[in-house]
Every structure is written in C-alpha cells, then in structure tokens.
Protein backbone atom coordinates (compact mmCIF):
# COMPACT_ATOMS: atom_id res chain seq x y z
CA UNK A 1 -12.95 -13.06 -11.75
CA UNK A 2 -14.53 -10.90 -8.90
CA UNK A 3 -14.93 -9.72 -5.45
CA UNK A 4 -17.91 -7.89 -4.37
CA UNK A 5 -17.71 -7.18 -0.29
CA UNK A 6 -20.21 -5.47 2.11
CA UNK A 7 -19.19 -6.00 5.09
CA UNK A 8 -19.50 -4.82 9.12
CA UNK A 9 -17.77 -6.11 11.77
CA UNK A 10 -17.32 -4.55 15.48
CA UNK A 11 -14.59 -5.08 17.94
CA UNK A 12 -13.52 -3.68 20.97
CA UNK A 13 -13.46 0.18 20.65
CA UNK A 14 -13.29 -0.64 16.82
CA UNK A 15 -15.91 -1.15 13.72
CA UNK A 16 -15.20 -2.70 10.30
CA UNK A 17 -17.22 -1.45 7.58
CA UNK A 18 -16.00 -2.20 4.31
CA UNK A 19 -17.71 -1.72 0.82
CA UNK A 20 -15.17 -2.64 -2.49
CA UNK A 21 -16.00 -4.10 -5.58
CA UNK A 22 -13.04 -5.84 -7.68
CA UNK A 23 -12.43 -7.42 -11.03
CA UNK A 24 -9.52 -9.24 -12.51
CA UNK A 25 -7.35 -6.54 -11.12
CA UNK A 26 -4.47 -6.27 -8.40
CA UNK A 27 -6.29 -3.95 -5.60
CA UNK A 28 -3.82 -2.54 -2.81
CA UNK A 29 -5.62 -2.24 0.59
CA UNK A 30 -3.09 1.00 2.19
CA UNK A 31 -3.32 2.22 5.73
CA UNK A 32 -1.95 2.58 9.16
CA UNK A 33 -1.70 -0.40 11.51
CA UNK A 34 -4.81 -1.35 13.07
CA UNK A 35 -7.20 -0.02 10.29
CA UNK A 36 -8.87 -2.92 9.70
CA UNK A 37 -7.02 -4.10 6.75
CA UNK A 38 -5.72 -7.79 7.65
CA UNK A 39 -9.56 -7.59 9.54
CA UNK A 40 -11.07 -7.65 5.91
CA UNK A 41 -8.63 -10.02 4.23
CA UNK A 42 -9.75 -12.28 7.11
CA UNK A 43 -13.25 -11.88 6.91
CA UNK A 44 -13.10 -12.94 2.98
CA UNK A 45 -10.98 -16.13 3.51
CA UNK A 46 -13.05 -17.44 6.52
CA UNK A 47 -10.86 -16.85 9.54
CA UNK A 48 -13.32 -14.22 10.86
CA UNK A 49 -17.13 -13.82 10.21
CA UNK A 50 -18.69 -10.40 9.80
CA UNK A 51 -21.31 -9.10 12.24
CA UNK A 52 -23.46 -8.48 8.99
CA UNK A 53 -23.08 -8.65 5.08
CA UNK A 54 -22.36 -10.07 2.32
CA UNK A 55 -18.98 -11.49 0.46
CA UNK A 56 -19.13 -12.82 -3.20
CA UNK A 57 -16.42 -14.47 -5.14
CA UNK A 58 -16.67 -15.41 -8.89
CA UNK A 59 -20.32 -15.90 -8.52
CA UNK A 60 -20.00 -17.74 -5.35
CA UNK A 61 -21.73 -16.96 -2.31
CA UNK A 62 -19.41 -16.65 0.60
CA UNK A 63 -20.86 -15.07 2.99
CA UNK A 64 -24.24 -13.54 3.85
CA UNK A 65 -26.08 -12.77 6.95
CA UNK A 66 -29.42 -12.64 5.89
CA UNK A 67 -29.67 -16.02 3.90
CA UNK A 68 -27.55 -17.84 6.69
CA UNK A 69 -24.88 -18.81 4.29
CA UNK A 70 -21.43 -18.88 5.73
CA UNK A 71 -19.03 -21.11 3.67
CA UNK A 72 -16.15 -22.50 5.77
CA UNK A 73 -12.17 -21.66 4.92
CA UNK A 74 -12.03 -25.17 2.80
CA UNK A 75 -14.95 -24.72 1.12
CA UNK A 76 -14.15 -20.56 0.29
CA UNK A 77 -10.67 -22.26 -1.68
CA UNK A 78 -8.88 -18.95 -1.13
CA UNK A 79 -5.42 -17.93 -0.50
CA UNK A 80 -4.12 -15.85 2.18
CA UNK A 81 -0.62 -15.21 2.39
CA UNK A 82 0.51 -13.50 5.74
CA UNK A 83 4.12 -12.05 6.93
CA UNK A 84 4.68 -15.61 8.80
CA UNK A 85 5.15 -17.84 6.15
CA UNK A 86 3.13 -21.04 7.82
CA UNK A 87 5.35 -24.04 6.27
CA UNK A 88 4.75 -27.48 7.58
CA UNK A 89 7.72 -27.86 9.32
CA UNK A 90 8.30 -32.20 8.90
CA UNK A 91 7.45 -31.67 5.40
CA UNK A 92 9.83 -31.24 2.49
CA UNK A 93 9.74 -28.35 0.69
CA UNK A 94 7.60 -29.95 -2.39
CA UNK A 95 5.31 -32.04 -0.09
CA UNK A 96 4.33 -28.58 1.36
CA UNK A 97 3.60 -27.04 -2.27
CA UNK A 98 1.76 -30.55 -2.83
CA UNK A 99 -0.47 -29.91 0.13
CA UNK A 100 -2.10 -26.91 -0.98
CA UNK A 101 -3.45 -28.51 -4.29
CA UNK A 102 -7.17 -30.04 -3.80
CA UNK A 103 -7.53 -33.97 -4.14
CA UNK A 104 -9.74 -34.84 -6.83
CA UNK A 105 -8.89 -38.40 -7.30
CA UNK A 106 -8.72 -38.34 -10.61
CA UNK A 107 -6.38 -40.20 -13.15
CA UNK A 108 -3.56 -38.16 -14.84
CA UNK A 109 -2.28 -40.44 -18.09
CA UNK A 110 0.33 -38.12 -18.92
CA UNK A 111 1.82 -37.91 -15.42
CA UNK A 112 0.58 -41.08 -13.56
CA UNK A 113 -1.01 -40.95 -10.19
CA UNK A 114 -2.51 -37.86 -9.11
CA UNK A 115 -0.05 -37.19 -6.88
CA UNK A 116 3.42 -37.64 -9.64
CA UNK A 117 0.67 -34.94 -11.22
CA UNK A 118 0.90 -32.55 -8.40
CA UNK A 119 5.21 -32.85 -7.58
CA UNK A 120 5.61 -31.88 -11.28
CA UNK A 121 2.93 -28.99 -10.61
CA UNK A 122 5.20 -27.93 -7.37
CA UNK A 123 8.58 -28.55 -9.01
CA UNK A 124 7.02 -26.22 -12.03
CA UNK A 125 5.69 -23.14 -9.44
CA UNK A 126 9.02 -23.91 -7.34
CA UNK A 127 10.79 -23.28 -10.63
CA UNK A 128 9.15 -19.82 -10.94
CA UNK A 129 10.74 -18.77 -7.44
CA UNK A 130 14.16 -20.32 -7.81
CA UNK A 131 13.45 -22.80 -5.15
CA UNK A 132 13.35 -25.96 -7.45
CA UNK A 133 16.47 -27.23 -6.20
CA UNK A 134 15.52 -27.10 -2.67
CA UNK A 135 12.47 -29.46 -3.12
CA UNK A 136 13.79 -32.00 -0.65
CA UNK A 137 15.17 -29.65 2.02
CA UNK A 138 12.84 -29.21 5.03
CA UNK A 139 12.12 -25.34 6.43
CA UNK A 140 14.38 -25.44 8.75
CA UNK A 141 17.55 -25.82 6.46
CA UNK A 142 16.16 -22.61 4.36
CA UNK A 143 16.42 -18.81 5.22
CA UNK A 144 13.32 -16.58 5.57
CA UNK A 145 13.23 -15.22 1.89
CA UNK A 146 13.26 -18.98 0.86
CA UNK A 147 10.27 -19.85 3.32
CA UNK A 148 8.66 -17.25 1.91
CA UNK A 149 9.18 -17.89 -1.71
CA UNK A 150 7.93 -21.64 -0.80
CA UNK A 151 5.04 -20.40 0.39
CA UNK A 152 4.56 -18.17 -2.60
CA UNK A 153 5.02 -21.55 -4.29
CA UNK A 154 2.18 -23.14 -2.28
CA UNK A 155 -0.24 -20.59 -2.41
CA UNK A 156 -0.29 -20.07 -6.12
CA UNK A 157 -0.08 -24.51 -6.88
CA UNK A 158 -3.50 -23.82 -5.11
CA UNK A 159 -5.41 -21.92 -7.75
CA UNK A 160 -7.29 -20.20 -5.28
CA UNK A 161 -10.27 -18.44 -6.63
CA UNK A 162 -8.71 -15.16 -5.12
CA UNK A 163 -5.68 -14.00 -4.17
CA UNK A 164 -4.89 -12.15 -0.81
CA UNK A 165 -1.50 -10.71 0.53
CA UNK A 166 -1.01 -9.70 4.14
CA UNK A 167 2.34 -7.43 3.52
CA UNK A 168 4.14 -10.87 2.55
CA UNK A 169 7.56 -8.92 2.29
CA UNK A 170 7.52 -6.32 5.12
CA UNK A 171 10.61 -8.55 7.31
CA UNK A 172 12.80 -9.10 3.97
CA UNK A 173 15.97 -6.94 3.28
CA UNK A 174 15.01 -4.71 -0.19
CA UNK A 175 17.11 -6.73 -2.15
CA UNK A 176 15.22 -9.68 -1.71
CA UNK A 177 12.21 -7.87 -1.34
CA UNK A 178 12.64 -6.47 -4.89
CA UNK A 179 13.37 -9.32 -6.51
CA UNK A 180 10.31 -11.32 -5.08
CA UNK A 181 8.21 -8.11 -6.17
CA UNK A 182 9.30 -9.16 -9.41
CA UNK A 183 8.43 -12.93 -9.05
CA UNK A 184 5.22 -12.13 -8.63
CA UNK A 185 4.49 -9.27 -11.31
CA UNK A 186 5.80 -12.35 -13.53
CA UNK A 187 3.12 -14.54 -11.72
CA UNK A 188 0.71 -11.82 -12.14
CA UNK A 189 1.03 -11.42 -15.74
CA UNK A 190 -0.33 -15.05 -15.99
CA UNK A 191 -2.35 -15.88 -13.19
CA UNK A 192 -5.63 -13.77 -14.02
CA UNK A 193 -7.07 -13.49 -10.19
CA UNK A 194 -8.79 -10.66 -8.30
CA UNK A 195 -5.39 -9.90 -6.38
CA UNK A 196 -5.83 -8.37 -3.17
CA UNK A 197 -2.77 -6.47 -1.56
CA UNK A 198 -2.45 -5.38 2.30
CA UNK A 199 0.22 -2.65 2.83
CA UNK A 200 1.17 0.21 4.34
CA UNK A 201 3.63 1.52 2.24
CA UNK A 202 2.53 3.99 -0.79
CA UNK A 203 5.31 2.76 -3.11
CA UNK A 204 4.80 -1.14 -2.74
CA UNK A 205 1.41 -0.46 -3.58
CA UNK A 206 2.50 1.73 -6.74
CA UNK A 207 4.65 -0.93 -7.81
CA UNK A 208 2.28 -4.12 -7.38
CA UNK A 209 -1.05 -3.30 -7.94
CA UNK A 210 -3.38 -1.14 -10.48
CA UNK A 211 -5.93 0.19 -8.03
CA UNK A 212 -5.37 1.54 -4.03
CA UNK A 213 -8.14 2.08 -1.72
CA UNK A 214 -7.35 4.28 1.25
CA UNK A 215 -8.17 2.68 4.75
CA UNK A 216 -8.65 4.56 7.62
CA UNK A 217 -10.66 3.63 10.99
CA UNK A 218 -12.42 0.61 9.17
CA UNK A 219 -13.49 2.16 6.00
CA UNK A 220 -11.97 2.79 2.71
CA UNK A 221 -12.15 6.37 2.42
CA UNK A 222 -11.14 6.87 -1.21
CA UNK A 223 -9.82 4.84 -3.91
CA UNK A 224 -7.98 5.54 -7.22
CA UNK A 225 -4.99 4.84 -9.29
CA UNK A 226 -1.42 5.85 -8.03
CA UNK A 227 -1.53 8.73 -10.22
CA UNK A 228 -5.19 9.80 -9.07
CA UNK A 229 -4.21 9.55 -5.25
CA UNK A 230 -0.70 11.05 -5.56
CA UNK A 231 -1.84 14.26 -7.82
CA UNK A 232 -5.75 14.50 -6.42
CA UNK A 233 -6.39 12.88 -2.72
CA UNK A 234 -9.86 13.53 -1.45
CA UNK A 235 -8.72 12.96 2.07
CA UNK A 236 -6.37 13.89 5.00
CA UNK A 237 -5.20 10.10 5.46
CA UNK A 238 -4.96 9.79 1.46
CA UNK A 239 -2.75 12.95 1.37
CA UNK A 240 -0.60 11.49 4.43
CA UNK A 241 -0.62 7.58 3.23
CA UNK A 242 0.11 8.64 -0.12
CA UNK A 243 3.21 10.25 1.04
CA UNK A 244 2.09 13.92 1.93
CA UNK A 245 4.79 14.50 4.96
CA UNK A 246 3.23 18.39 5.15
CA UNK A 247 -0.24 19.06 6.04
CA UNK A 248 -2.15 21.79 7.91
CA UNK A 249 -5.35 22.90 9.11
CA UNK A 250 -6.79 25.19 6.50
CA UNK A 251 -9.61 27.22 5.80
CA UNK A 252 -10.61 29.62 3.09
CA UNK A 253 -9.92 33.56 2.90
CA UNK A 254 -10.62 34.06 -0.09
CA UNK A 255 -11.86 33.25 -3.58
CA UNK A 256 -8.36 31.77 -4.46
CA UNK A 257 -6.50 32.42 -1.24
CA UNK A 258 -6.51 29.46 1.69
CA UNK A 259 -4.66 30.07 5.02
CA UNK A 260 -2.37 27.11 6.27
CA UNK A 261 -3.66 27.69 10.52
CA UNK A 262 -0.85 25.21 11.62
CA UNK A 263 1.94 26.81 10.03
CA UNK A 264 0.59 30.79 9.63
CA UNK A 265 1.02 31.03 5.67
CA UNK A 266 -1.62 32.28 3.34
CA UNK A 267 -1.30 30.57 -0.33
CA UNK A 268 -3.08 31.61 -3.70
CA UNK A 269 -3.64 28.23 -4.81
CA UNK A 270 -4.22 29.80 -8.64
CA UNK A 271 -7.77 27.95 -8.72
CA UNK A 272 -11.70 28.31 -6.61
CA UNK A 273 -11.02 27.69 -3.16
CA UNK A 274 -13.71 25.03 -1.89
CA UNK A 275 -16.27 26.81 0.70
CA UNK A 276 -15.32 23.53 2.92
CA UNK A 277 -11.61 23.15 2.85
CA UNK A 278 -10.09 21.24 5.70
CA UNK A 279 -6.70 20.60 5.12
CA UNK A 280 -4.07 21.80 3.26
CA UNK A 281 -1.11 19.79 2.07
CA UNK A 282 2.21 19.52 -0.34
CA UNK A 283 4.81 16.91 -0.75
CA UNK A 284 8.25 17.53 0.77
CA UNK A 285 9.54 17.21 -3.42
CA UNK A 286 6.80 20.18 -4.67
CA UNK A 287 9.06 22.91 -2.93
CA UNK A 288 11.95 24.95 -4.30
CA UNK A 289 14.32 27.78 -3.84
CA UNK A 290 13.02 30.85 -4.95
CA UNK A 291 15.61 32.90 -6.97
CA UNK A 292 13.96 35.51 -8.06
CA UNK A 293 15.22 37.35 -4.56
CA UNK A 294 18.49 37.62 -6.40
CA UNK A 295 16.19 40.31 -9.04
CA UNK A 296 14.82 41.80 -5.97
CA UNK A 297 11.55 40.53 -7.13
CA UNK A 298 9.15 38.46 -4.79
CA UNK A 299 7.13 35.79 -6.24
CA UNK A 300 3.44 34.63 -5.00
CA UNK A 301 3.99 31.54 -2.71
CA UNK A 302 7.26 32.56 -2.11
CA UNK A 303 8.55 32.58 1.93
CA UNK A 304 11.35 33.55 3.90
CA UNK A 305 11.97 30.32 5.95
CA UNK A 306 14.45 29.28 8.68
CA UNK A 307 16.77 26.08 8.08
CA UNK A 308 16.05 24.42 11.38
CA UNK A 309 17.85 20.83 10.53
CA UNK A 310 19.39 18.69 7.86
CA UNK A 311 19.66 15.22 7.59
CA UNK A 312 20.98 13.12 4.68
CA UNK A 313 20.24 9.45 2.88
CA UNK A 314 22.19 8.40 0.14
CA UNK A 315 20.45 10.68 -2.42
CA UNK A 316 18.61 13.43 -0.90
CA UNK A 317 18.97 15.88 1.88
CA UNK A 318 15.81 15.88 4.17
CA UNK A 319 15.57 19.49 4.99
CA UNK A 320 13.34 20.76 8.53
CA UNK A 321 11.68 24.26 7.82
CA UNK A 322 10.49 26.46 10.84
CA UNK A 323 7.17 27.86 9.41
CA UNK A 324 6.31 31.54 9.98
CA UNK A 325 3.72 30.44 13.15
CA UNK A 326 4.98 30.56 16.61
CA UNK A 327 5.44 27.58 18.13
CA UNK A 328 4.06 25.79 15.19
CA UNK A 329 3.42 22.13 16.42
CA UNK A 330 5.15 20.80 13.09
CA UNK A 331 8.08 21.08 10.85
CA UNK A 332 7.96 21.69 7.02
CA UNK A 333 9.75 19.05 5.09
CA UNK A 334 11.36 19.60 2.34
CA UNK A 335 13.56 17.12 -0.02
CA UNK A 336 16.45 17.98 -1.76
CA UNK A 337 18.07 16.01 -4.28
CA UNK A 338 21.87 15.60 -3.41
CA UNK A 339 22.93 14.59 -7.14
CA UNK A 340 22.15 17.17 -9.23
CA UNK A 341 22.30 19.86 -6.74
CA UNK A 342 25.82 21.55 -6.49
CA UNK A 343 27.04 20.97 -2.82
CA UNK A 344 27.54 24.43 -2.21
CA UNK A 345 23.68 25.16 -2.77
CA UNK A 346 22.74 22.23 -0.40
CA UNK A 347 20.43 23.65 2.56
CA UNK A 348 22.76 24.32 5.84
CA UNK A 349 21.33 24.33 9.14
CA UNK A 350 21.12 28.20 10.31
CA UNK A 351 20.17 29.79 6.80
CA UNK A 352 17.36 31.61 5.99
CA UNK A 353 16.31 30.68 2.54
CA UNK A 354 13.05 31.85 -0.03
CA UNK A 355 11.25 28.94 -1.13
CA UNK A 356 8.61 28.23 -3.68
CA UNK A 357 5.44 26.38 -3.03
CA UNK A 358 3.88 25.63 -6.73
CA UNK A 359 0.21 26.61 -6.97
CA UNK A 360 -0.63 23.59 -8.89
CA UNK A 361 0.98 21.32 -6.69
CA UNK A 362 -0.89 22.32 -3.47
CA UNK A 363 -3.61 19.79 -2.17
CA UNK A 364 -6.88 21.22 -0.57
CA UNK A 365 -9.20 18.32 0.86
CA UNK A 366 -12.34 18.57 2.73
CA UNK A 367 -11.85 15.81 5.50
C-alpha cells in the first residue's frame, strides 16, 4: 500500500503545493484551519483536481497533468470520511453500509446472493462499532456518535484502496470521542491501508497515527514522529502546532547565548547557537521554580518573573508570566500540575517568583 502526491493547486489569495510520500502507515496531516489540509484530501479522492501534478495510489495512476489522466471519484475507490457524516437518510442503517461495497455480480455459495453476502459483511463491520443492533433503524432515530460510527461502518465495508479522515470526531463529546479513537486503532491493527488523518489537534494526531506532517500556508513544512516534532521542530508553526504556547523572536549573541527580542531574556541554551536562529520557543511544562534563591545562589536561566494571572482546569494551574520586556506583546505560560504540588506552593496572582528554563529543553528554529 502507497501514496505518492505532487501536487499544486491555486485558489483565491491561496496556493496548494503538496509533496508526501506514504506507505502502509497512519500519516496525520496537522495545521490551522484553512491550510490546505481537507484541500489535499480532496484532491486525492477526486472532489477537486489539481492545477498540476501527479497522485499515485498502490500503483495506480490517479492523477496526472501531463499524461491527461484524471480518474473520476468511482473509479479512484477511495474513502473520505468528513465531520458530516453523509448517511442516506431513507435508508436503513445496513442498506447504507451495503451501499458502499462495489457490485461485482458475482455468486457467493456460502452466503447466497451477492447481496445476503454484503448484509453479513455490514452486520460484521457494524459489529466492530457496536451498531449491530441498530441495523434496521434509519438516521434519523440515531444520535450523532451513532451516525458517525455507521459511517465508520460504511467506509471501511468499502475496502477503499486508501483511507482518508477529515477530523471525523472534532463535534463528539471526549467520551465518545475516545472510545471511537479506540474503534478504529482496533480497525487499524487489521485493515493494512495508507491511513491518512486531517487534524488540528497535536494529541489526536499522537494518539492515531505513526507519522505527522506539519501544514502551514499549503505546504507541509516538516514531518516526523510525535517524539521528533515534540523534542526537535524545525519550524515556528511545528513548535506552535505541536503545542509550543511560548515563542519569541530570537537571534544569536553569542556562541551559546540567544536573546528572546519579544520577551527581553538572554538564555545559554548549553549547545552552538545556529548563525540563523529565528525563533525561540519552550513548552508551558519545561519551566520550574527555581529554589536555589533560598541558598542565595542564582542559577543560569533562572528569572525573577511577575505572577500576572492564574487560571485552573481540573489538574493543572495555567500560570500568565509578565516577561522582563516592556510592554511585551505576549504572556509566558507556564503549567503547573495541581496534584502533586502542595497547595500552598501553587502560583498566586501578585507574586514574584524565580523560575527555571532548562537548557535542553529550549527550541531554536530557523523559520
């Protein structure tokens, strides 16, 4: 199983150009709205048609400008799976598995007709979402996380040659949303596909799939593992998609030392200091409270910085920091864990407190 895409497409005030290779792997498409994610996903299943390119799918030529070939959606047999879930509405809720599966004509001894073959091939996927006892209901008489596990249903019955996801759980409560998460890891464990995964949120992406490309303004700007992305980003929009709530303007003032412009702090980052640094970033988890001001003793990385707010979630307290910089534009973020942290050590609004920023867990990217 494969993908291989080259791709351009241009819209109004917008280009597509997309270049991603893929094997029998789950690969997460992350970015903002309108970066040309759902654009691409389109462009592979037939809905759109690139300005220029070429789109291969287990061998099979899908698209490609120069030798005129542009296979239509029927003939591309893929399967696209958006946030509407796109049930026939006067069919039952097996007919509309049944609808997705190709007509062959052939005989089936074993089950009958053909089409006895394909209700026990929707009662079996309906089985795998818990929706086998609604077979005969109609999609009106089911909630949204049962539409959607139908049409989970549906587009895996298919055997589409590839697999696509258009954030398929982004309107579900978590609850449901975690448990169909784990419907389909249990579908992905036997359905070997090229998986293809639009999101725009970092954990999602950790959780389903093995590879995430970074989108930003119709390209994929870098692409790794979780790990790879979350410990070395390349980018300013992998730091901040990955998670990165603090980032700066940065540039270099010395062999080791960077300057953070935006918030007026100068770090040794312990390690060579690239000549064309951009950006400097660290996760809201990477800081700490200093306490080696209780020795008298300053540490490097170590600030003096004003509690501006606090706000809590159930486990963490979301501190605001007021960086050194006047009239800094932005806030430094910090998280504090609420359950193993003594309440009378949580932040307060009002305090001054020391904080650590850990050398090795400073990012430095050129773009």
């Amino acid at each position: 199983m494969s993908l291989s895409l080259d791709i351009k497409k241009r819209y109004p005030g917008f280009s597509l150009d997309v270049s991603l290779e893929a094997g029998e792997e789950r690969v997460a498409l992350l970015g903002a709205s309108g970066c040309g994610k759902s654009c691409t996903l389109r462009c592979i299943a037939g809905v759109e048609t690139p300005d220029e390119g070429r789109i291969v799918v287990n061998g099979v030529t899908f698209y490609d400008s120069r030798a005129g070939i542009d296979l239509s959606p029927q003939e591309r047999k893929t399967a696209l799976l958006f946030q509407s879930y796109q049930l026939f509405p006067h069919m039952t809720v097996e007919d509309n598995v049944c609808a997705g599966m190709p007509r062959t004509g052939r005989a089936y001894p074993s089950h009958g007709s053909e089409l006895d073959f394909h209700r026990a091939r929707a009662r079996q996927f309906l089985d795998i979402f818990g929706m086998a006892d609604f077979a005969d209901r109609y999609p009106s008489q089911l909630s949204g996380g049962q539409q959607q596990r139908v049409a989970l249903a549906r587009m895996l019955a298919a055997r589409p040659g590839i697999l696509m996801f258009d954030e398929p759980f982004s309107a579900l409560d978590s609850y449901l949303k975690s448990a169909l998460e784990q419907n389909l890891l249990d579908v992905f464990s036997v359905v070997h596909r090229t998986v293809l995964y639009v999101s725009h949120d970092i954990d999602e992406a950790c959780r389903l799939c093995d590879r995430i490309c970074v989108m930003h303004n119709g390209r994929i700007e870098e692409s790794g593992t979780a790990s790879e992305l979350m410990t070395r980003p390349q980018t300013l929009a992998g730091m901040r998609l990955t998670g990165c709530k603090n980032t700066s303007r940065a540039c270099k003032v010395s062999a080791t030392n960077v300057e953070a412009i935006d918030w007026g702090m100068t770090f040794d980052v312990g390690r060579e200091v690239p000549d064309d640094v951009a950006y400097l970033g660290v996760r809201a988890r990477h800081i700490h409270r200093d306490r080696s001001c209780e020795t008298g003793k300053r540490r490097r990385n170590s600030f003096d910085l004003h509690v501006a707010r606090v706000s809590d979630s159930r486990f963490e307290r979301l501190v605001l920091l007021d960086p050194p910089l006047a009239g800094a534009r932005s806030r430094i973020q910090w998280k504090v864990d609420m359950v193993d942290t003594p309440s009378d050590e949580l932040p307060r609004e009002g305090e001054t407190l020391r904080l650590h920023f850990d050398a090795s867990r400073l990012l430095l990217v050129a773009k």
